[in-house]
PDB file of N, CA and C in Angstrom:
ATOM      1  N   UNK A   1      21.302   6.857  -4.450  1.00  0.00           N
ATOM      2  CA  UNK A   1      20.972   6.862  -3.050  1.00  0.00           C
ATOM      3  C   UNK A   1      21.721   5.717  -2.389  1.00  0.00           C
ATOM      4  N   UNK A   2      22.811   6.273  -1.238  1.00  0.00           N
ATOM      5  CA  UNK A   2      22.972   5.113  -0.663  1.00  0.00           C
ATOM      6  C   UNK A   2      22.427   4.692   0.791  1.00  0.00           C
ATOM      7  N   UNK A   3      21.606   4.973   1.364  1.00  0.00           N
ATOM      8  CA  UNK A   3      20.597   4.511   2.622  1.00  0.00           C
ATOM      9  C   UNK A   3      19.537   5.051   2.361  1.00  0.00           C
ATOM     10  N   UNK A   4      18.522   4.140   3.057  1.00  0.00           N
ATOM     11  CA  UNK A   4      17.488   4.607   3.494  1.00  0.00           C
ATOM     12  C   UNK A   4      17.175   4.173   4.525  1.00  0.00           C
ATOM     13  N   UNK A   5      15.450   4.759   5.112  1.00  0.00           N
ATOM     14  CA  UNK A   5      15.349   3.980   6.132  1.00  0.00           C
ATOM     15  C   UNK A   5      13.869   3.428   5.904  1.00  0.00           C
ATOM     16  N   UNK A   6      13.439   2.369   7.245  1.00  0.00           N
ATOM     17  CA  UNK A   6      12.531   1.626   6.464  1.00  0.00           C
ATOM     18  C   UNK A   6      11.946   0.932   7.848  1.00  0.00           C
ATOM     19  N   UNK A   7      10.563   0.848   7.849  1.00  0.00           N
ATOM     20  CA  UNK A   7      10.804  -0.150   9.188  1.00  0.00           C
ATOM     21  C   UNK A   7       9.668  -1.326   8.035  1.00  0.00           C
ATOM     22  N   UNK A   8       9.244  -2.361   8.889  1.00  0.00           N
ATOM     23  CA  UNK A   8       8.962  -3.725   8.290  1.00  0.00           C
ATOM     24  C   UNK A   8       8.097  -4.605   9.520  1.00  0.00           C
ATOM     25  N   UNK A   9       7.593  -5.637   9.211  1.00  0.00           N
ATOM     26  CA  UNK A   9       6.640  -6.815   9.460  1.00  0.00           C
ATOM     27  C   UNK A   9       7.312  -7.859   9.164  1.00  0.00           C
ATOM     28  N   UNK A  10       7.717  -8.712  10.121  1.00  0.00           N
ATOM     29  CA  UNK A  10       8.023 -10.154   9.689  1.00  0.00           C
ATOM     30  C   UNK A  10       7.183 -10.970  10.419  1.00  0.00           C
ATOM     31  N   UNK A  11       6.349 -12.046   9.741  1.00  0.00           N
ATOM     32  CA  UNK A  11       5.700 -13.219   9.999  1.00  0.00           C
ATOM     33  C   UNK A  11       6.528 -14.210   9.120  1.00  0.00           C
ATOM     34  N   UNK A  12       6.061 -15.825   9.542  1.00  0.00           N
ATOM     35  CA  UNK A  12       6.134 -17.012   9.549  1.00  0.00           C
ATOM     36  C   UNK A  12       5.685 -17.504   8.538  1.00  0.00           C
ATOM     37  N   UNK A  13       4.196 -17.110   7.536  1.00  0.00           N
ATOM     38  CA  UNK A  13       3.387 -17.519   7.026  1.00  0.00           C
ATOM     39  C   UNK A  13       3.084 -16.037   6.017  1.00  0.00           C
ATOM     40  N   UNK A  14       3.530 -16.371   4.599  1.00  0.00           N
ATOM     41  CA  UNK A  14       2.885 -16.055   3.775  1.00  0.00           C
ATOM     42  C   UNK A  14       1.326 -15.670   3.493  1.00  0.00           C
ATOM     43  N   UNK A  15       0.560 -16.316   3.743  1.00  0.00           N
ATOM     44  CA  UNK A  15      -0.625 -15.943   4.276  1.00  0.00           C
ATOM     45  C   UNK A  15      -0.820 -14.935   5.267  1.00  0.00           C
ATOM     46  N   UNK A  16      -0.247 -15.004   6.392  1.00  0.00           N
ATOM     47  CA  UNK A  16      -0.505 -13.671   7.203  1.00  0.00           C
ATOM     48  C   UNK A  16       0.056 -12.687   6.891  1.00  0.00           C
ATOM     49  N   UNK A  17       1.219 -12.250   6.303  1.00  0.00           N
ATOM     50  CA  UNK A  17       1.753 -11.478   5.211  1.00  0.00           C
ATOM     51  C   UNK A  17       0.625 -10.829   4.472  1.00  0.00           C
ATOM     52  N   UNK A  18       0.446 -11.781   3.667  1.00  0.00           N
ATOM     53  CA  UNK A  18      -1.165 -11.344   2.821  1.00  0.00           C
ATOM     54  C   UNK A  18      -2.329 -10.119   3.159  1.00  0.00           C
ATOM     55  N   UNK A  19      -2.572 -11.313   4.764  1.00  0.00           N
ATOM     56  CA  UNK A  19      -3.608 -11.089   5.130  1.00  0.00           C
ATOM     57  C   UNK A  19      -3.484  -9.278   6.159  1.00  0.00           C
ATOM     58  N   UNK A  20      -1.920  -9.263   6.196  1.00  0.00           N
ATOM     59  CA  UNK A  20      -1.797  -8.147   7.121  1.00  0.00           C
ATOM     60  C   UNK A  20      -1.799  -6.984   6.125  1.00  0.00           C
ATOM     61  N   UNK A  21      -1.203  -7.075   4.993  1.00  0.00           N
ATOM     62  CA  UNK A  21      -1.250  -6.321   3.495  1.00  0.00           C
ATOM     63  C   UNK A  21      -2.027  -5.879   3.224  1.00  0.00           C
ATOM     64  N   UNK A  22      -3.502  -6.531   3.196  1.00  0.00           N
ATOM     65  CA  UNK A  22      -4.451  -6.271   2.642  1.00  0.00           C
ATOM     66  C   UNK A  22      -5.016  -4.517   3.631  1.00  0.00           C
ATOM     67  N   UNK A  23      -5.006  -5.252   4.990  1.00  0.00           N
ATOM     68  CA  UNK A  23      -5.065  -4.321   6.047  1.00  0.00           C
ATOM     69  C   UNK A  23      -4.690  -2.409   5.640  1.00  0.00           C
ATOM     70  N   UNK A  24      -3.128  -2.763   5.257  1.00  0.00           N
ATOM     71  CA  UNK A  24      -2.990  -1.323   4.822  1.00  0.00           C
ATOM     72  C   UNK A  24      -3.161  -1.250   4.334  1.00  0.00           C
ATOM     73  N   UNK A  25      -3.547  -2.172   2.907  1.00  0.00           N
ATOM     74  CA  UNK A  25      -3.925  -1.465   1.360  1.00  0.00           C
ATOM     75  C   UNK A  25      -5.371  -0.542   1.910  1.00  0.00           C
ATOM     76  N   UNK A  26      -5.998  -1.230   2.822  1.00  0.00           N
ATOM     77  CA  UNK A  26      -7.116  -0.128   2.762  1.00  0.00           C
ATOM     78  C   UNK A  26      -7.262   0.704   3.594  1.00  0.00           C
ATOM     79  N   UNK A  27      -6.291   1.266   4.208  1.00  0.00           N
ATOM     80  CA  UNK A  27      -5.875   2.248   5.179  1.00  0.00           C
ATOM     81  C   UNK A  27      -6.095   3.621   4.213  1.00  0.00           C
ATOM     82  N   UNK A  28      -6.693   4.611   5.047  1.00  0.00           N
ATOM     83  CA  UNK A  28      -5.970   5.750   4.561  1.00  0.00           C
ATOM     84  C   UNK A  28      -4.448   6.703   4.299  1.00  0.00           C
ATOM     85  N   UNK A  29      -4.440   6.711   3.677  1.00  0.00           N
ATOM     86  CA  UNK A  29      -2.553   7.063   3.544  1.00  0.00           C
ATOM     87  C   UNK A  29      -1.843   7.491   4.506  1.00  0.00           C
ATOM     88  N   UNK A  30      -2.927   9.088   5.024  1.00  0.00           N
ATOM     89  CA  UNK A  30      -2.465   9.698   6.268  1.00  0.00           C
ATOM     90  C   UNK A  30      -2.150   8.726   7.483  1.00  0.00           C
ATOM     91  N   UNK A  31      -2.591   7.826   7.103  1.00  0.00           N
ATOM     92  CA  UNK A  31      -2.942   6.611   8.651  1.00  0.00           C
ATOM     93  C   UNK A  31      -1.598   5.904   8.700  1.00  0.00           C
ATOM     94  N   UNK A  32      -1.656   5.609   7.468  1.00  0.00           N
ATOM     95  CA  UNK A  32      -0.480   4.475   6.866  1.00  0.00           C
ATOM     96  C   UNK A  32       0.684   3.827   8.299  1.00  0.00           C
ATOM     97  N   UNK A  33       1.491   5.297   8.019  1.00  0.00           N
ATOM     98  CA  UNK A  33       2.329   5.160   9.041  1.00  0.00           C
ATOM     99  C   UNK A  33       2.323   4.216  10.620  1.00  0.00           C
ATOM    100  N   UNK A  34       1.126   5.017  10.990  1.00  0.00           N
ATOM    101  CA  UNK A  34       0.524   5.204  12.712  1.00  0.00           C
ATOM    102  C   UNK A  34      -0.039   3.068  12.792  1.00  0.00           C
ATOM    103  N   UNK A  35      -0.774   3.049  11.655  1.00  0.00           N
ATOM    104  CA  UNK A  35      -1.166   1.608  11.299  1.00  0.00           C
ATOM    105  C   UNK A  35      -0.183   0.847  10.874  1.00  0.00           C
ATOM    106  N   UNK A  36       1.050   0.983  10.489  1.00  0.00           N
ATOM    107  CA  UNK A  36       1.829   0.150  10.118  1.00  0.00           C
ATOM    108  C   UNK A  36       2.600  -0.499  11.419  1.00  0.00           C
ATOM    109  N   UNK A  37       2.925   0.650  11.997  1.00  0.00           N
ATOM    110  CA  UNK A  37       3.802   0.589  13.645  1.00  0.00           C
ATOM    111  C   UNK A  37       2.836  -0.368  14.208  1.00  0.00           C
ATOM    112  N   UNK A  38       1.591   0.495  14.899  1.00  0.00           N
ATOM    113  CA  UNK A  38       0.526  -0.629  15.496  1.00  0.00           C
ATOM    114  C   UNK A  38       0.608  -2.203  15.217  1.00  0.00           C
ATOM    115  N   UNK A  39       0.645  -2.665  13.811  1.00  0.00           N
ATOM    116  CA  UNK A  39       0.441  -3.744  13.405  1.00  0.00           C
ATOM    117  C   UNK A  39       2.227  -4.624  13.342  1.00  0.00           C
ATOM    118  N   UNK A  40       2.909  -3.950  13.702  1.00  0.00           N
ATOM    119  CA  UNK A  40       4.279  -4.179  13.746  1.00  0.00           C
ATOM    120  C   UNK A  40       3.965  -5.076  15.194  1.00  0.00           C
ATOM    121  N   UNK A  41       3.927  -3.825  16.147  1.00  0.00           N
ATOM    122  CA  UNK A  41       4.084  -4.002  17.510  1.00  0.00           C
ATOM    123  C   UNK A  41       2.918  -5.192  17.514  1.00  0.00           C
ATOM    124  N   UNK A  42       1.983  -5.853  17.091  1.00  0.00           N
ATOM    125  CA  UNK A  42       0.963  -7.189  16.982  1.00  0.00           C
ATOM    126  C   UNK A  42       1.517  -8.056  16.718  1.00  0.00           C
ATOM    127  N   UNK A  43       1.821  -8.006  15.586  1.00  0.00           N
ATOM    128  CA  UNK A  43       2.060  -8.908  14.453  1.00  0.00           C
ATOM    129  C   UNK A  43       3.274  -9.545  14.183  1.00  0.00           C
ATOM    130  N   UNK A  44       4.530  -8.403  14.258  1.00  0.00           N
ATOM    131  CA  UNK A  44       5.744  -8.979  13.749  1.00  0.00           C
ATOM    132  C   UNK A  44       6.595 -10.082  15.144  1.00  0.00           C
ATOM    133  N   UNK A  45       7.294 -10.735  14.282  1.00  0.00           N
ATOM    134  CA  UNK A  45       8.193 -11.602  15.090  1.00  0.00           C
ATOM    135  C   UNK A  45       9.687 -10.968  15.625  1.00  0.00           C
ATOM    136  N   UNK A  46      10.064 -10.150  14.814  1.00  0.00           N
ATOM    137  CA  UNK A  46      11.032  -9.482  15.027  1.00  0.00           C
ATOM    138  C   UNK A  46      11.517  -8.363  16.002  1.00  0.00           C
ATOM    139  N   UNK A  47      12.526  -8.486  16.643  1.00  0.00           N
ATOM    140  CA  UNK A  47      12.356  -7.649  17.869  1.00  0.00           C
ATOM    141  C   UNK A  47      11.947  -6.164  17.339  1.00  0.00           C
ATOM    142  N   UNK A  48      12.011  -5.669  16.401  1.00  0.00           N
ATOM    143  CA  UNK A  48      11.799  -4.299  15.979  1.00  0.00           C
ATOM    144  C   UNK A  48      10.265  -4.149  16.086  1.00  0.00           C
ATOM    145  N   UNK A  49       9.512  -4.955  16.428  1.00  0.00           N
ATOM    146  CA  UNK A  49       8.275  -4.878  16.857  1.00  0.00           C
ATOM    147  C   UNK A  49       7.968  -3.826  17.771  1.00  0.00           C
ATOM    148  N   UNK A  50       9.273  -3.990  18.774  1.00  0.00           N
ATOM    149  CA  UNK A  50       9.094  -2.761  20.035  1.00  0.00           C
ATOM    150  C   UNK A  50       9.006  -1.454  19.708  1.00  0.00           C
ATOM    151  N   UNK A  51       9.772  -1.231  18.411  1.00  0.00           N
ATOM    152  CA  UNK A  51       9.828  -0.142  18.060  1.00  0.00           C
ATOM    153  C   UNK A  51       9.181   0.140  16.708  1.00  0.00           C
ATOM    154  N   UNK A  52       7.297  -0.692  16.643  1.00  0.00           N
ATOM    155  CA  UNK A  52       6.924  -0.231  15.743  1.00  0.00           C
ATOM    156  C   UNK A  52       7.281  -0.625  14.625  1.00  0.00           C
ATOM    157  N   UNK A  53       8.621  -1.828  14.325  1.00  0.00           N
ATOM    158  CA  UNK A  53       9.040  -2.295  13.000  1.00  0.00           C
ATOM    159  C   UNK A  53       9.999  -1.449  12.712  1.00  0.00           C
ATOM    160  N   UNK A  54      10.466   0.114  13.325  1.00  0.00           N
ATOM    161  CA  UNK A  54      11.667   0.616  12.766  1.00  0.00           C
ATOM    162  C   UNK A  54      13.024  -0.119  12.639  1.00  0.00           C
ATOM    163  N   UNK A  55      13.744  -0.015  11.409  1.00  0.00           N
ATOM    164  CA  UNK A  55      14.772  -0.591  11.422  1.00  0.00           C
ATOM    165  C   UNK A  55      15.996   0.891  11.338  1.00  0.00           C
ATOM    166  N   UNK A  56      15.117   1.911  11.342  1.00  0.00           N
ATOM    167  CA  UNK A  56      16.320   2.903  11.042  1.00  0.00           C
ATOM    168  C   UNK A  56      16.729   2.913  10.049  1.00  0.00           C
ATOM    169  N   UNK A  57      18.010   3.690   9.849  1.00  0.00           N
ATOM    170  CA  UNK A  57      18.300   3.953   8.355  1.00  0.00           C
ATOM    171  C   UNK A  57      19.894   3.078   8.040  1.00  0.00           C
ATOM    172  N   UNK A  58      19.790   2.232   6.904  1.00  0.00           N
ATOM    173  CA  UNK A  58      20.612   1.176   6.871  1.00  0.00           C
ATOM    174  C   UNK A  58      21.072   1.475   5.400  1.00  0.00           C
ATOM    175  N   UNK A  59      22.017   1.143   4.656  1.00  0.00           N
ATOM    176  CA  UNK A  59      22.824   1.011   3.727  1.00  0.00           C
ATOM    177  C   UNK A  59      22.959  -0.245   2.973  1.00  0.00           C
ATOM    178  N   UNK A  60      23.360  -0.231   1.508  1.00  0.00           N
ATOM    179  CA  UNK A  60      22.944  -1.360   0.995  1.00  0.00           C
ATOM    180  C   UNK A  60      24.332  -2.358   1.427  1.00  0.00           C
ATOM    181  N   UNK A  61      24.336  -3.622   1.419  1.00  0.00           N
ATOM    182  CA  UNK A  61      24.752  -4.612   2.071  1.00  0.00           C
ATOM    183  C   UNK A  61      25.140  -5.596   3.553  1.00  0.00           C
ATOM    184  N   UNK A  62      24.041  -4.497   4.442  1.00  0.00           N
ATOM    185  CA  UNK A  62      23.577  -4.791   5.469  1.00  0.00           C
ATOM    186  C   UNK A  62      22.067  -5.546   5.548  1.00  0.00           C
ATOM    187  N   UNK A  63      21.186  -5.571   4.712  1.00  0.00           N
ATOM    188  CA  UNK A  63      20.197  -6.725   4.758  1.00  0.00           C
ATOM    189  C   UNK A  63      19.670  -7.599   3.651  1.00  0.00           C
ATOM    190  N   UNK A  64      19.388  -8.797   4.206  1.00  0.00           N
ATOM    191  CA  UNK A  64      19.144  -9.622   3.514  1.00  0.00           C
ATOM    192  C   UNK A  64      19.117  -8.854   1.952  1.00  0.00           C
ATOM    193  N   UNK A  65      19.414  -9.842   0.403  1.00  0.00           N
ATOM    194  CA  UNK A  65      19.634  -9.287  -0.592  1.00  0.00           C
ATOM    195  C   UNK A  65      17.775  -9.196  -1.230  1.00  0.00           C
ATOM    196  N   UNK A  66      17.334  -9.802  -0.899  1.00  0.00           N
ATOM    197  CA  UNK A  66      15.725  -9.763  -0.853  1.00  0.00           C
ATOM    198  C   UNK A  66      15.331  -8.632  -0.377  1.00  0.00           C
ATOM    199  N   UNK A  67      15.196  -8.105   1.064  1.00  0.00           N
ATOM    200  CA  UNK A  67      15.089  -7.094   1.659  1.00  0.00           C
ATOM    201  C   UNK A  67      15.266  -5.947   1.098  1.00  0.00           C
ATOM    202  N   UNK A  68      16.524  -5.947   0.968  1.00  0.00           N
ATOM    203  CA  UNK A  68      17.400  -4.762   0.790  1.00  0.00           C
ATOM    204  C   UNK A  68      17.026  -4.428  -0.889  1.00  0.00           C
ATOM    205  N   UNK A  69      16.654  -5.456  -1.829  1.00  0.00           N
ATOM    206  CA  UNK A  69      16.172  -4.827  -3.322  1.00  0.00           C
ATOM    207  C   UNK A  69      14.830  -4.221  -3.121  1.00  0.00           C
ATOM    208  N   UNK A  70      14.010  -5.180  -2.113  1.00  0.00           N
ATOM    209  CA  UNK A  70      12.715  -4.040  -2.604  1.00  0.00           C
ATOM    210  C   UNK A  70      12.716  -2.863  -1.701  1.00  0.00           C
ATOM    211  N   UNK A  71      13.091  -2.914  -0.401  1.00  0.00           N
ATOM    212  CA  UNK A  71      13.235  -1.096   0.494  1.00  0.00           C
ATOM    213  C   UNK A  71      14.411  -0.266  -0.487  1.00  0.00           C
ATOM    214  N   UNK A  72      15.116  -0.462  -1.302  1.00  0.00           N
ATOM    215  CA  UNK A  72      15.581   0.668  -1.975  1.00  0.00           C
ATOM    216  C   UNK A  72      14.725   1.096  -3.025  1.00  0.00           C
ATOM    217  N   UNK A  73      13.924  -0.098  -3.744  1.00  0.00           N
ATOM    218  CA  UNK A  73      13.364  -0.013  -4.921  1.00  0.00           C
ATOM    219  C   UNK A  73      11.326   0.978  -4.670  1.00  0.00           C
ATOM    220  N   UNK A  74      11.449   0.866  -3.132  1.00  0.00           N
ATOM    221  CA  UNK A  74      10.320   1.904  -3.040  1.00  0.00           C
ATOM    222  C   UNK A  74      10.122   3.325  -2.886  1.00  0.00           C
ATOM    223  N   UNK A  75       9.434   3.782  -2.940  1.00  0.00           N
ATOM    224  CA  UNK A  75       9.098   5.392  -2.658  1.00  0.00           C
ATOM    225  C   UNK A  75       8.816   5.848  -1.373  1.00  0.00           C
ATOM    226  N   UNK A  76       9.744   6.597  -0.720  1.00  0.00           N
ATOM    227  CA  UNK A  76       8.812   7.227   0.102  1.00  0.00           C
ATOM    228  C   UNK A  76       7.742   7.110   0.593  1.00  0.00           C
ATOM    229  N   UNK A  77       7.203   6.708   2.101  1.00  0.00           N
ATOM    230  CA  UNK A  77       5.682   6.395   2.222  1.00  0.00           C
ATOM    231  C   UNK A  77       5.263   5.318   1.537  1.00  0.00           C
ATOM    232  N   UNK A  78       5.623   4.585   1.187  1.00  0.00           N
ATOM    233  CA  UNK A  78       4.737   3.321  -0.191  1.00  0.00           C
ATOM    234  C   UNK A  78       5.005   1.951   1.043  1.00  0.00           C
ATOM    235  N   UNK A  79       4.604   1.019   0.875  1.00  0.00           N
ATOM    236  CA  UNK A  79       4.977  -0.577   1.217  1.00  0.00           C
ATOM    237  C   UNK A  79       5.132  -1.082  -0.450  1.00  0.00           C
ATOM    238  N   UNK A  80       5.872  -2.258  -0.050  1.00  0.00           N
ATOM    239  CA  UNK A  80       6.589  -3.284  -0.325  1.00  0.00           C
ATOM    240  C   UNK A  80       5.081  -4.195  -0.498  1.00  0.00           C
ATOM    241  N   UNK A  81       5.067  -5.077  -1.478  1.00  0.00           N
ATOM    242  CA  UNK A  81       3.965  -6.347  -1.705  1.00  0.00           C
ATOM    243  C   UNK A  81       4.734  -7.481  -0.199  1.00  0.00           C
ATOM    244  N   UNK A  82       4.761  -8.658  -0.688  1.00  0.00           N
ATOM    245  CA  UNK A  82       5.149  -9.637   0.250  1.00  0.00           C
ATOM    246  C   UNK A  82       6.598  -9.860  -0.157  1.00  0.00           C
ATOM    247  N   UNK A  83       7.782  -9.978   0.758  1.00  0.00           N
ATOM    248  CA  UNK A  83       9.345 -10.160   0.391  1.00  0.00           C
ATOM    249  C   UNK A  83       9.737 -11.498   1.226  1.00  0.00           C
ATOM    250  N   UNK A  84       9.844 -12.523   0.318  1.00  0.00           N
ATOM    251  CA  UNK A  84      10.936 -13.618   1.256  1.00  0.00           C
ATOM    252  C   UNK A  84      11.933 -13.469   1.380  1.00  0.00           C
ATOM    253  N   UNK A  85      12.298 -13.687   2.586  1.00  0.00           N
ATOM    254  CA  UNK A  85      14.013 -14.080   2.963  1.00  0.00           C
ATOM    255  C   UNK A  85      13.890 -15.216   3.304  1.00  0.00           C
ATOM    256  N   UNK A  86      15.584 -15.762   4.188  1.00  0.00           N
ATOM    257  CA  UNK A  86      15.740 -16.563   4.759  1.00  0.00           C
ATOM    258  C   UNK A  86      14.982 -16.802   6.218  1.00  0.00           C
ATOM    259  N   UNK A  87      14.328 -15.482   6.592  1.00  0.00           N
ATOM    260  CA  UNK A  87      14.023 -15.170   8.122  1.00  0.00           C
ATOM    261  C   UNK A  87      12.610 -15.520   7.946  1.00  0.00           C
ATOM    262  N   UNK A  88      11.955 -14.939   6.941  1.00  0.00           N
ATOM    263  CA  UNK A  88      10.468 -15.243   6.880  1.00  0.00           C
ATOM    264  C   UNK A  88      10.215 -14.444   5.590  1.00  0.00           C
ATOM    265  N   UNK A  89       8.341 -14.021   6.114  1.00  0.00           N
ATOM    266  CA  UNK A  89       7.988 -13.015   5.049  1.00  0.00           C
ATOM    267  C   UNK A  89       7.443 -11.561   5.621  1.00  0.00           C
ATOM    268  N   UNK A  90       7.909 -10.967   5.121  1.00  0.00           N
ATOM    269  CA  UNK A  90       8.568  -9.115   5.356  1.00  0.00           C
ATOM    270  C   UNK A  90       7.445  -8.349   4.127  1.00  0.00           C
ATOM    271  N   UNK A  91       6.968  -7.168   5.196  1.00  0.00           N
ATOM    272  CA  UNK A  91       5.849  -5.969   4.285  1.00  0.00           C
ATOM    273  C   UNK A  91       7.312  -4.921   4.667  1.00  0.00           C
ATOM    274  N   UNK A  92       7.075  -4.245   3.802  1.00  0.00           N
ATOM    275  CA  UNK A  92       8.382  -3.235   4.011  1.00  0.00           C
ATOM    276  C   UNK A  92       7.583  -1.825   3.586  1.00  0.00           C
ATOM    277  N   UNK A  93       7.717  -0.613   4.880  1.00  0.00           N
ATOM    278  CA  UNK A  93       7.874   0.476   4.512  1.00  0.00           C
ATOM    279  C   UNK A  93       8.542   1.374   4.478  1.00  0.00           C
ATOM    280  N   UNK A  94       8.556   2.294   3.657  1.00  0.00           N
ATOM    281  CA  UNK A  94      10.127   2.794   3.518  1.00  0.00           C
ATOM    282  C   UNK A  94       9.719   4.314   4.034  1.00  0.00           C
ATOM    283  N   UNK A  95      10.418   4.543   5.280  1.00  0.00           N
ATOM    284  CA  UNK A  95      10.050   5.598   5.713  1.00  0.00           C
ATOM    285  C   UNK A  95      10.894   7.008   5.635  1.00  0.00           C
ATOM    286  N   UNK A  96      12.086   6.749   4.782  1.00  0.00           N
ATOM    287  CA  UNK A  96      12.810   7.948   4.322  1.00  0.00           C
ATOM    288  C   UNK A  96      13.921   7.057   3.411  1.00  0.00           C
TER     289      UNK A  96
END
């Protein structure tokens, strides 16, 4: 596979990372999605907030090397645990 797409959560604090994680872990699946955006557009620092955390569909050596190992390394529909970069800390879902 060479792209996918994926949108994401970036905070400041590991802890809120955590604490926003926990959130979807107990989401219903069907929800997942609809709750991930919501909590994008709250939560994240990143302008992709506007759009729900979408980042669209990107190719490998366009993001961070952190980033970019765990959104290839997920499934469909799944999140990502907590991912550092240089930018912060990132929930990643991989939405195709």
């Amino acid at each position: 596979m060479s792209k996918v797409k994926a949108s994401h959560i970036l905070v400041e604090k590991h802890s809120k990372a955590e604490e926003i994680l926990n959130q979807l872990k107990s989401a219903n699946p069907k929800q997942l999605p609809n709750l991930f955006a919501k909590l994008a557009r709250e939560k994240s620092t990143c302008p992709s907030k506007k759009r729900g955390g979408n980042l669209g569909e990107f190719g490998r050596g366009k993001m961070a090397k952190e980033f970019e190992r765990a959104a290839f390394a997920l499934e469909k529909g799944k999140i990502s645990g907590v991912v550092k970069t240089q930018f912060g800390y990132h929930l990643i879902l991989r939405t195709g």
